[in-house]
C-alpha atoms as a PDB file:
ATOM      1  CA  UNK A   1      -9.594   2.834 109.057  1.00  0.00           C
ATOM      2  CA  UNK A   2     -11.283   1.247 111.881  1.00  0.00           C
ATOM      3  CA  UNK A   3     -14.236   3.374 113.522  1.00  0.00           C
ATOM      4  CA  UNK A   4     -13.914   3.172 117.411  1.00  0.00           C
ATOM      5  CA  UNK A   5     -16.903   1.918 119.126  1.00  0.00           C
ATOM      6  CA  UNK A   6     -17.566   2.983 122.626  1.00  0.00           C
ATOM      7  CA  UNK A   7     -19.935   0.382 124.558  1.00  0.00           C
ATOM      8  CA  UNK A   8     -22.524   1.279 126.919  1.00  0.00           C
ATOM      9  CA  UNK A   9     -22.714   0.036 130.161  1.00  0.00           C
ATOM     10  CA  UNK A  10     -26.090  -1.366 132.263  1.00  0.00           C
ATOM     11  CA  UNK A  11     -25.425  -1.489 135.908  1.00  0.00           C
ATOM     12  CA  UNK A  12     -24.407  -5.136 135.514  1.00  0.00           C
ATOM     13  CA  UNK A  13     -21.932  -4.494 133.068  1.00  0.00           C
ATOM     14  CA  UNK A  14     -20.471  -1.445 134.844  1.00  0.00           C
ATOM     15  CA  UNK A  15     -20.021  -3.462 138.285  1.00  0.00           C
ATOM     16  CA  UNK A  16     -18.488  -5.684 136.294  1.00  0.00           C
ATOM     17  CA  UNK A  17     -15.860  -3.585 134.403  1.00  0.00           C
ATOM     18  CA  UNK A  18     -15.060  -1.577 137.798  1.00  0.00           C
ATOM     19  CA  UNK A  19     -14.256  -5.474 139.237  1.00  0.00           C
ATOM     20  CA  UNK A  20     -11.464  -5.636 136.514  1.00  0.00           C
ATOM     21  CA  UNK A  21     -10.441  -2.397 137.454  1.00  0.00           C
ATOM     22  CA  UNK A  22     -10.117  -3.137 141.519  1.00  0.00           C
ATOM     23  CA  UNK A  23      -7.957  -6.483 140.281  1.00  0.00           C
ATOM     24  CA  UNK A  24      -5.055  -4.853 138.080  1.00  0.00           C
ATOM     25  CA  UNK A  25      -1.716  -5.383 140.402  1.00  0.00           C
ATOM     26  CA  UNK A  26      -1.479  -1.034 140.828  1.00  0.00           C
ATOM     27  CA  UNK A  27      -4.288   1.232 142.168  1.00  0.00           C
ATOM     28  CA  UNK A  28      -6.841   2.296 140.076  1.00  0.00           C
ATOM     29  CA  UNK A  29      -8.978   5.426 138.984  1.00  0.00           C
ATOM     30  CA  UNK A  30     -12.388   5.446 137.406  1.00  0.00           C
ATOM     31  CA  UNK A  31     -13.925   8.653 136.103  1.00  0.00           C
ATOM     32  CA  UNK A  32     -17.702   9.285 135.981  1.00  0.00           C
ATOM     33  CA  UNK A  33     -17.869  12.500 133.895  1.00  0.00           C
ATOM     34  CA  UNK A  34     -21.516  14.221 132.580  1.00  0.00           C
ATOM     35  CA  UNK A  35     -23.316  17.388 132.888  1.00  0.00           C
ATOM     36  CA  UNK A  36     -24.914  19.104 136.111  1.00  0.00           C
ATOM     37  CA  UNK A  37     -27.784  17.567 137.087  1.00  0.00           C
ATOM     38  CA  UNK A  38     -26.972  13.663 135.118  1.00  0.00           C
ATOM     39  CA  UNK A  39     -26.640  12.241 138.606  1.00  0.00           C
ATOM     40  CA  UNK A  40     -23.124  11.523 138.755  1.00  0.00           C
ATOM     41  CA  UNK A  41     -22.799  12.354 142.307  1.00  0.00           C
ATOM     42  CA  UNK A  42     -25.690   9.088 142.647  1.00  0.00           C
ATOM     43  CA  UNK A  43     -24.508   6.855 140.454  1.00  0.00           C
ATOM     44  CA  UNK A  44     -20.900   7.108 141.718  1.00  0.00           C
ATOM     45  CA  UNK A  45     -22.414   6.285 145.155  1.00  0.00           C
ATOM     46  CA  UNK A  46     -24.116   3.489 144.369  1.00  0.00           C
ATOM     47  CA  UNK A  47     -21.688   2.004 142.383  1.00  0.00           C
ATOM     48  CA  UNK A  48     -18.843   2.610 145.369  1.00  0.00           C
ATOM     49  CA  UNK A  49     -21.393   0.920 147.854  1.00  0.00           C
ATOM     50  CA  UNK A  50     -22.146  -1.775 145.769  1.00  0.00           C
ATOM     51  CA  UNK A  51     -18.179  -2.663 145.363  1.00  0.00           C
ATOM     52  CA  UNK A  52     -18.469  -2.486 148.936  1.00  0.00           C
ATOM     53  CA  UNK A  53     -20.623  -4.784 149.520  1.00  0.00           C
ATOM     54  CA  UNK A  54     -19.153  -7.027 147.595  1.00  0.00           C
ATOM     55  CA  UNK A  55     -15.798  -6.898 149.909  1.00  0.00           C
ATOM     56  CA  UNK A  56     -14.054  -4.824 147.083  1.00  0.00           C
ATOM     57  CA  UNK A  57     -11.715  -2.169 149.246  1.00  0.00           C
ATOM     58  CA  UNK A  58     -12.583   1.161 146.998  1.00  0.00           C
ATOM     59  CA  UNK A  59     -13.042   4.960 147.519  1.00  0.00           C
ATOM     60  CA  UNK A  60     -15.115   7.830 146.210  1.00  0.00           C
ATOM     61  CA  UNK A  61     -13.380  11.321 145.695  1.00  0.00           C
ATOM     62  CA  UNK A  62     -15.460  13.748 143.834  1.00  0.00           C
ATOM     63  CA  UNK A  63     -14.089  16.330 141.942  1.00  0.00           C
ATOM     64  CA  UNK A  64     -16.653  18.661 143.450  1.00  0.00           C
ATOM     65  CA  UNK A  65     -14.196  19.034 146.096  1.00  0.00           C
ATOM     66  CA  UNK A  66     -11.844  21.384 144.407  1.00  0.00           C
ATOM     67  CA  UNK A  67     -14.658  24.261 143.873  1.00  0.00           C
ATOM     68  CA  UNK A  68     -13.086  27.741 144.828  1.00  0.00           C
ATOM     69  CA  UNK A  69     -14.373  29.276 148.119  1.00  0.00           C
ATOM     70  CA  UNK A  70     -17.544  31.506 148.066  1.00  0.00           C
ATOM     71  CA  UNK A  71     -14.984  34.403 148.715  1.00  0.00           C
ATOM     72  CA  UNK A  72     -12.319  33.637 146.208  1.00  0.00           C
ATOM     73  CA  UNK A  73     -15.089  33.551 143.435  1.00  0.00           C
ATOM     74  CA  UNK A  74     -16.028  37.006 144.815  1.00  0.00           C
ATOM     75  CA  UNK A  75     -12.498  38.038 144.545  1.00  0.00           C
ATOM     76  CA  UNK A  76     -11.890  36.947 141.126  1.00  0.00           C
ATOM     77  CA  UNK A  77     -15.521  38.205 139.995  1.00  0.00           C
ATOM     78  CA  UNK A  78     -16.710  34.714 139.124  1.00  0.00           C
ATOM     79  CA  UNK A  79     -19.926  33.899 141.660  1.00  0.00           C
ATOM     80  CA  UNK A  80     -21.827  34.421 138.426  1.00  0.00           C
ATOM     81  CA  UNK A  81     -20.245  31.503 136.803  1.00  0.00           C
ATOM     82  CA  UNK A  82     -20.073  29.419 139.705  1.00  0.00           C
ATOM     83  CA  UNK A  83     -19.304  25.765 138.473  1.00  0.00           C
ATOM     84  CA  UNK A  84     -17.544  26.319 135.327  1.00  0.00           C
ATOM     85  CA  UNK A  85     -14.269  25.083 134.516  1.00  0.00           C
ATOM     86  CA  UNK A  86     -12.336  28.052 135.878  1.00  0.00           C
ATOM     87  CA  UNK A  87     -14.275  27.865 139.386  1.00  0.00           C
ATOM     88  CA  UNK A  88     -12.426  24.722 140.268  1.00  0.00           C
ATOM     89  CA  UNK A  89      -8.875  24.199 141.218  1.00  0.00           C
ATOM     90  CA  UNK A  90      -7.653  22.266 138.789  1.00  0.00           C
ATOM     91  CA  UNK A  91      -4.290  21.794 139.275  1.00  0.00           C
ATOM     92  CA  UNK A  92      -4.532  21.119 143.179  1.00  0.00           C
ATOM     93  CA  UNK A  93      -7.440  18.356 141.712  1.00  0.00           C
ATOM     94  CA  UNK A  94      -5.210  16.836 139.395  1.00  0.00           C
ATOM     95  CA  UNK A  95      -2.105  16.617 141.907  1.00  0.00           C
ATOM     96  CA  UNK A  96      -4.490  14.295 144.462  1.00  0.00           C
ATOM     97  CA  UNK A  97      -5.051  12.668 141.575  1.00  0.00           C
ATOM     98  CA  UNK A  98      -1.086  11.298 141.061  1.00  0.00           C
ATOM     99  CA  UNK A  99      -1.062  11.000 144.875  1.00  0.00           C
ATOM    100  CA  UNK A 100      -3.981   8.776 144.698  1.00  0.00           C
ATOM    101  CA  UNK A 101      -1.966   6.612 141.910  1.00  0.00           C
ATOM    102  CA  UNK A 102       0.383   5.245 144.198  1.00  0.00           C
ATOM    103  CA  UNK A 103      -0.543   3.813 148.051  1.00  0.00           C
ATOM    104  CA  UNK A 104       2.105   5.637 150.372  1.00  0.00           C
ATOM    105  CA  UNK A 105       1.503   3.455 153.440  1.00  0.00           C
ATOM    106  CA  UNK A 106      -0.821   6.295 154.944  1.00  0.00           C
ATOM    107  CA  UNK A 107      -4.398   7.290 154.735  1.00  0.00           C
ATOM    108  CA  UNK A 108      -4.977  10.242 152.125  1.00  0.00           C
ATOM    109  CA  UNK A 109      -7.883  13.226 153.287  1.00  0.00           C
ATOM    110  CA  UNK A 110      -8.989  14.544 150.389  1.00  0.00           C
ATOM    111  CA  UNK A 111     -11.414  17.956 150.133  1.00  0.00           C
ATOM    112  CA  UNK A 112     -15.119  17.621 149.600  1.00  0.00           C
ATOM    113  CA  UNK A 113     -18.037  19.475 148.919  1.00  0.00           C
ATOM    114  CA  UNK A 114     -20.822  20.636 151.365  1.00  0.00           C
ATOM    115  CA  UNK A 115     -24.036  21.333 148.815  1.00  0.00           C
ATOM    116  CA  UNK A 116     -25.972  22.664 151.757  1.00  0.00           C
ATOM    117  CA  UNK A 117     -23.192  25.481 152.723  1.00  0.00           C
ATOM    118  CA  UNK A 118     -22.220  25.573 148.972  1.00  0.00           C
ATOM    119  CA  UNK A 119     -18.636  25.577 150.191  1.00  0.00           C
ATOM    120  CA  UNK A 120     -15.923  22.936 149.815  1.00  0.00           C
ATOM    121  CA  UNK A 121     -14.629  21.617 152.884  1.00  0.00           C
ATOM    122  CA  UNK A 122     -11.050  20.719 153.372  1.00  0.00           C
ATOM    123  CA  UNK A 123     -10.079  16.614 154.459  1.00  0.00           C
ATOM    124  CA  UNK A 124     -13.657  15.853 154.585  1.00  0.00           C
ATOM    125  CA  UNK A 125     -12.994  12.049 152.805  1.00  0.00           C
ATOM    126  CA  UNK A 126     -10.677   9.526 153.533  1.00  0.00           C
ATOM    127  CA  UNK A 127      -8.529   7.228 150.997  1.00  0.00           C
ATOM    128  CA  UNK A 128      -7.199   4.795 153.180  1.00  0.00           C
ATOM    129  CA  UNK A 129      -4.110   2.736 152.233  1.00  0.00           C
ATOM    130  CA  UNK A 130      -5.644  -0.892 151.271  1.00  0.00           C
ATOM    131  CA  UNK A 131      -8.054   1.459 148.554  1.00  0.00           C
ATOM    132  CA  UNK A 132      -7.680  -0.733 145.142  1.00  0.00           C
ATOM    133  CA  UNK A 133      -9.995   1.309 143.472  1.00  0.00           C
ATOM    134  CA  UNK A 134     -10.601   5.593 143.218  1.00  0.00           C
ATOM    135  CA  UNK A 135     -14.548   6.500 141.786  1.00  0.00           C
ATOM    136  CA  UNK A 136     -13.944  10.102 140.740  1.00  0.00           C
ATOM    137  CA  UNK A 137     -16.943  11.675 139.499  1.00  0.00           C
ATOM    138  CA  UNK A 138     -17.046  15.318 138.150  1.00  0.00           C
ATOM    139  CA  UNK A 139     -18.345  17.649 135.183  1.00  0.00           C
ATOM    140  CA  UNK A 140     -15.032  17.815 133.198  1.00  0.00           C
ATOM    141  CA  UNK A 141     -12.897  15.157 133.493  1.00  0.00           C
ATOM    142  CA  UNK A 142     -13.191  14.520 130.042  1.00  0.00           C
ATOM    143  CA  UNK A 143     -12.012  18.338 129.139  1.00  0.00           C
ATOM    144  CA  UNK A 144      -9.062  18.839 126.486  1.00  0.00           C
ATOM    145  CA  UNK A 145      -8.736  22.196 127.405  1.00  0.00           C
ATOM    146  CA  UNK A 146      -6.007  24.457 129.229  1.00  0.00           C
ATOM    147  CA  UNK A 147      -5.022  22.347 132.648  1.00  0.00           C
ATOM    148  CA  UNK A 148      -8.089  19.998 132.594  1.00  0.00           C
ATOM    149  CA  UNK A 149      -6.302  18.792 129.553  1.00  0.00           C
ATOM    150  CA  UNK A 150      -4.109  16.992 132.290  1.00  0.00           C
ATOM    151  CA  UNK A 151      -6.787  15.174 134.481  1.00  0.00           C
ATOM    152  CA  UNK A 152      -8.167  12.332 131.418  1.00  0.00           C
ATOM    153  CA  UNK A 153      -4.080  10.715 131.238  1.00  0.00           C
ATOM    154  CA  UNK A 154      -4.740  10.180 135.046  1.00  0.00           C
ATOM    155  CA  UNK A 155      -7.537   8.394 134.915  1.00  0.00           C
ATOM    156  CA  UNK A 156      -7.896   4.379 133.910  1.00  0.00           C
ATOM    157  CA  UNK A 157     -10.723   4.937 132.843  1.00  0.00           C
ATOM    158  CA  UNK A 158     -14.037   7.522 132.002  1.00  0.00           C
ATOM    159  CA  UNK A 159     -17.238   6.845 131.785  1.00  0.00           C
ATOM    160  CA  UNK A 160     -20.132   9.184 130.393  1.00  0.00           C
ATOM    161  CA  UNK A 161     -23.407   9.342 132.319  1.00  0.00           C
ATOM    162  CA  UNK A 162     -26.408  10.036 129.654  1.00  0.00           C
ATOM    163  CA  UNK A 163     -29.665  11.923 130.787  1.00  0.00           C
ATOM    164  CA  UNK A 164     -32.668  13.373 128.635  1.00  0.00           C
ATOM    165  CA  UNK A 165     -31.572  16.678 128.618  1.00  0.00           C
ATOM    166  CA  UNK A 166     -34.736  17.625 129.590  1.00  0.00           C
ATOM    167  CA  UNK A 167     -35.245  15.391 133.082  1.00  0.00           C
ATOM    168  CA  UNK A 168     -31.618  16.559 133.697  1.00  0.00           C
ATOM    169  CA  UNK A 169     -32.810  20.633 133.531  1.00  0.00           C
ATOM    170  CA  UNK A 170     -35.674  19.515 135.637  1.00  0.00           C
ATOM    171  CA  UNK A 171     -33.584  18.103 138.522  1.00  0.00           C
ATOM    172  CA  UNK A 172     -31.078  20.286 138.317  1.00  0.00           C
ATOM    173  CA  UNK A 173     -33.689  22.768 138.864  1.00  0.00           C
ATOM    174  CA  UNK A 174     -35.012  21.060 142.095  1.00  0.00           C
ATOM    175  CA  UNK A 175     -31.989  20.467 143.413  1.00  0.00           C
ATOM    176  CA  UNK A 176     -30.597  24.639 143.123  1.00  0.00           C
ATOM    177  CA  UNK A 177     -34.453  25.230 144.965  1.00  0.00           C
ATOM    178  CA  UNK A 178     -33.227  22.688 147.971  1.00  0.00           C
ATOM    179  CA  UNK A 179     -30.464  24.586 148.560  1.00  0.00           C
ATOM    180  CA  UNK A 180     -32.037  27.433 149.025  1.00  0.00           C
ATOM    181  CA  UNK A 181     -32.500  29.309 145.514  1.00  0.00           C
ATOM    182  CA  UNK A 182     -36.147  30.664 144.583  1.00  0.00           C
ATOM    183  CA  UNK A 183     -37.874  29.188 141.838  1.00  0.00           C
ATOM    184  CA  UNK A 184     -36.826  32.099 139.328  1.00  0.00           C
ATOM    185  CA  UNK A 185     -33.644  31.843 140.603  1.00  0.00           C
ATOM    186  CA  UNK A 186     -33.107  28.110 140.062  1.00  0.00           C
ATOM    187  CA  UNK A 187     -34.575  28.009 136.763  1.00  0.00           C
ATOM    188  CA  UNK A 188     -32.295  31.287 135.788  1.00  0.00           C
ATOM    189  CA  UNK A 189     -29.045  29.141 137.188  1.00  0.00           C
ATOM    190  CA  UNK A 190     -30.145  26.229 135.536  1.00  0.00           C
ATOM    191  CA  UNK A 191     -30.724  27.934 131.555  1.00  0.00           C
ATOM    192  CA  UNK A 192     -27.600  30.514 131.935  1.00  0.00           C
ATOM    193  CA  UNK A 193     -23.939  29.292 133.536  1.00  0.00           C
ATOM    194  CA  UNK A 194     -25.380  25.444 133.915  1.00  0.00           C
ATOM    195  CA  UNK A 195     -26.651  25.376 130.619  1.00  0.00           C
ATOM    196  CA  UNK A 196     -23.518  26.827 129.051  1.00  0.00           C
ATOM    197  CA  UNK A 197     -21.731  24.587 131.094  1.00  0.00           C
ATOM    198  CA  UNK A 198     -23.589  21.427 130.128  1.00  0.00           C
ATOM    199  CA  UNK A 199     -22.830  22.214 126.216  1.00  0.00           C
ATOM    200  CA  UNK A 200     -19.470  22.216 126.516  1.00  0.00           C
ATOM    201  CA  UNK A 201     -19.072  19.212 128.989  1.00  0.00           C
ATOM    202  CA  UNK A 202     -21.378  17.406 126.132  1.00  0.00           C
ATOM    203  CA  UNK A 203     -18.971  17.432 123.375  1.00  0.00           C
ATOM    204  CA  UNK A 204     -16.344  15.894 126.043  1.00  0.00           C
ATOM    205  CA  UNK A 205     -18.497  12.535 125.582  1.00  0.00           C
ATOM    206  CA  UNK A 206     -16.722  11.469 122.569  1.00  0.00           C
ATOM    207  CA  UNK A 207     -13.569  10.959 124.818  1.00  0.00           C
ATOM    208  CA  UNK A 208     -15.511   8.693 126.746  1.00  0.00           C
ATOM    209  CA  UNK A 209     -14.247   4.951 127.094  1.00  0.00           C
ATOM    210  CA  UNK A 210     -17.867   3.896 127.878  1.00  0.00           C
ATOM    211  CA  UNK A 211     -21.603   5.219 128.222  1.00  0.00           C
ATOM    212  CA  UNK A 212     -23.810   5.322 130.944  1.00  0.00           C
ATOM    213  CA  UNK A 213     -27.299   5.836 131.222  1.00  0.00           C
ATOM    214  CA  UNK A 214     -29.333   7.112 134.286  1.00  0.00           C
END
C-alpha cells in the first residue's frame, strides 16, 4: 500500500501550480479551505492579484458569500452559531459552483460578503466570460458531511491554509473587535462557535490536495 503524500506549497510553488490550473483546455476551480481567522480571505487575494498581474484572466468568489441573512439566522434560532456549516447556503453555493464550470458566453454576479454590515450582499462580484481560473476560498470546502459533501467533487483542486492555532485565535479576535464586538465579546465568539468550528474544519485537512502556510 502506497501512503499518499500531500506537498506543501511556498508562494512560489502555489503561483506556480494555480498557472497549470489557468492552462487546462476547460475552466478551472481552486479551493483555499482553513479555519476562521487562517487568512484565507488574504491569501486568496493575493494569489488572484498576483495571477493578474501576470496577464492570467482569473476570478475570486468566496464562499463567504452564501452566509444566511442576519434575519433568517434569527428565524431559524441560529445567530448564536453564526458561521457554522448550517449558517451557509450550501446548496445555492454549490450550484454557482457547476455554473462557474462551464463559460456561458455571459458575465456571472455572484453574492458576496460585507464584514462591516455582517450581511451577504447579493451580485456583489463579477465572473466574466474569458475567467480561466475560479479562487474559491471558504471554511468547509473540504467537508464530507450532509450537502457540503457535494462542494470537494467540484473543485480541481483544495488547498489547506496552516496557522499556529494560537496567532489564528489572536486575529480572529481582532478582527470580531473591528467589526464592532467588545473585547469580551470577541474573545467569547472566538473560544465558543469559532472554536468549535475550527475543530471540525481541522480534521477536513487530510482531504487536502496540498498545504499552505500563512
Amino acid at each position: 500500500m502506497t501512503l499518499r503524500t500531500t506537498p506543501r506549497y511556498d508562494g512560489a510553488a502555489a503561483l506556480s501550480r494555480a498557472v497549470v490550473l489557468l492552462q487546462q483546455p476547460q475552466r478551472s476551480i481552486l479551493g483555499i479551505a482553513g479555519s476562521p481567522g487562517a487568512g484565507k480571505s488574504t491569501y486568496a487575494e493575493r494569489l488572484v492579484r498576483e495571477l493578474k498581474a501576470l496577464g492570467h484572466p482569473v476570478a475570486l468568489v468566496p464562499m463567504d458569500g452564501f452566509h444566511l441573512a442576519q434575519t433568517a439566522l434569527t428565524e431559524l434560532g441560529l445567530t448564536a452559531v453564526k458561521g457554522a456549516p448550517e449558517t451557509f447556503d450550501v446548496d445555492g453555493y454549490a450550484a454557482l459552483l457547476r455554473r462557474l464550470r462551464q463559460r456561458s458566453g455571459r458575465t456571472v454576479w455572484v453574492p458576496r460578503f460585507d464584514r462591516d454590515l455582517e450581511e451577504p450582499i447579493a451580485a456583489g462580484l463579477a465572473v466574466p466570460d474569458e475567467t480561466r481560473l475560479v479562487v474559491t476560498e471558504g471554511n468547509y470546502l473540504l467537508l464530507d458531511q450532509g450537502p457540503w459533501a457535494t462542494v470537494r467533487p467540484l473543485l480541481d483542486e483544495c488547498w489547506f491554509l496552516e496557522l499556529d492555532p494560537a496567532v489564528r485565535r489572536h486575529r480572529l479576535t481582532a478582527r470580531h473587535v473591528r467589526h464592532g464586538r467588545t473585547e469580551d465579546e470577541a474573545r467569547a465568539r472566538t473560544a465558543g462557535s469559532d472554536e468549535a468550528n475550527a475543530r471540525l474544519i481541522d480534521a477536513t485537512r487530510v482531504h487536502a490536495d496540498a498545504f499552505l502556510s500563512a
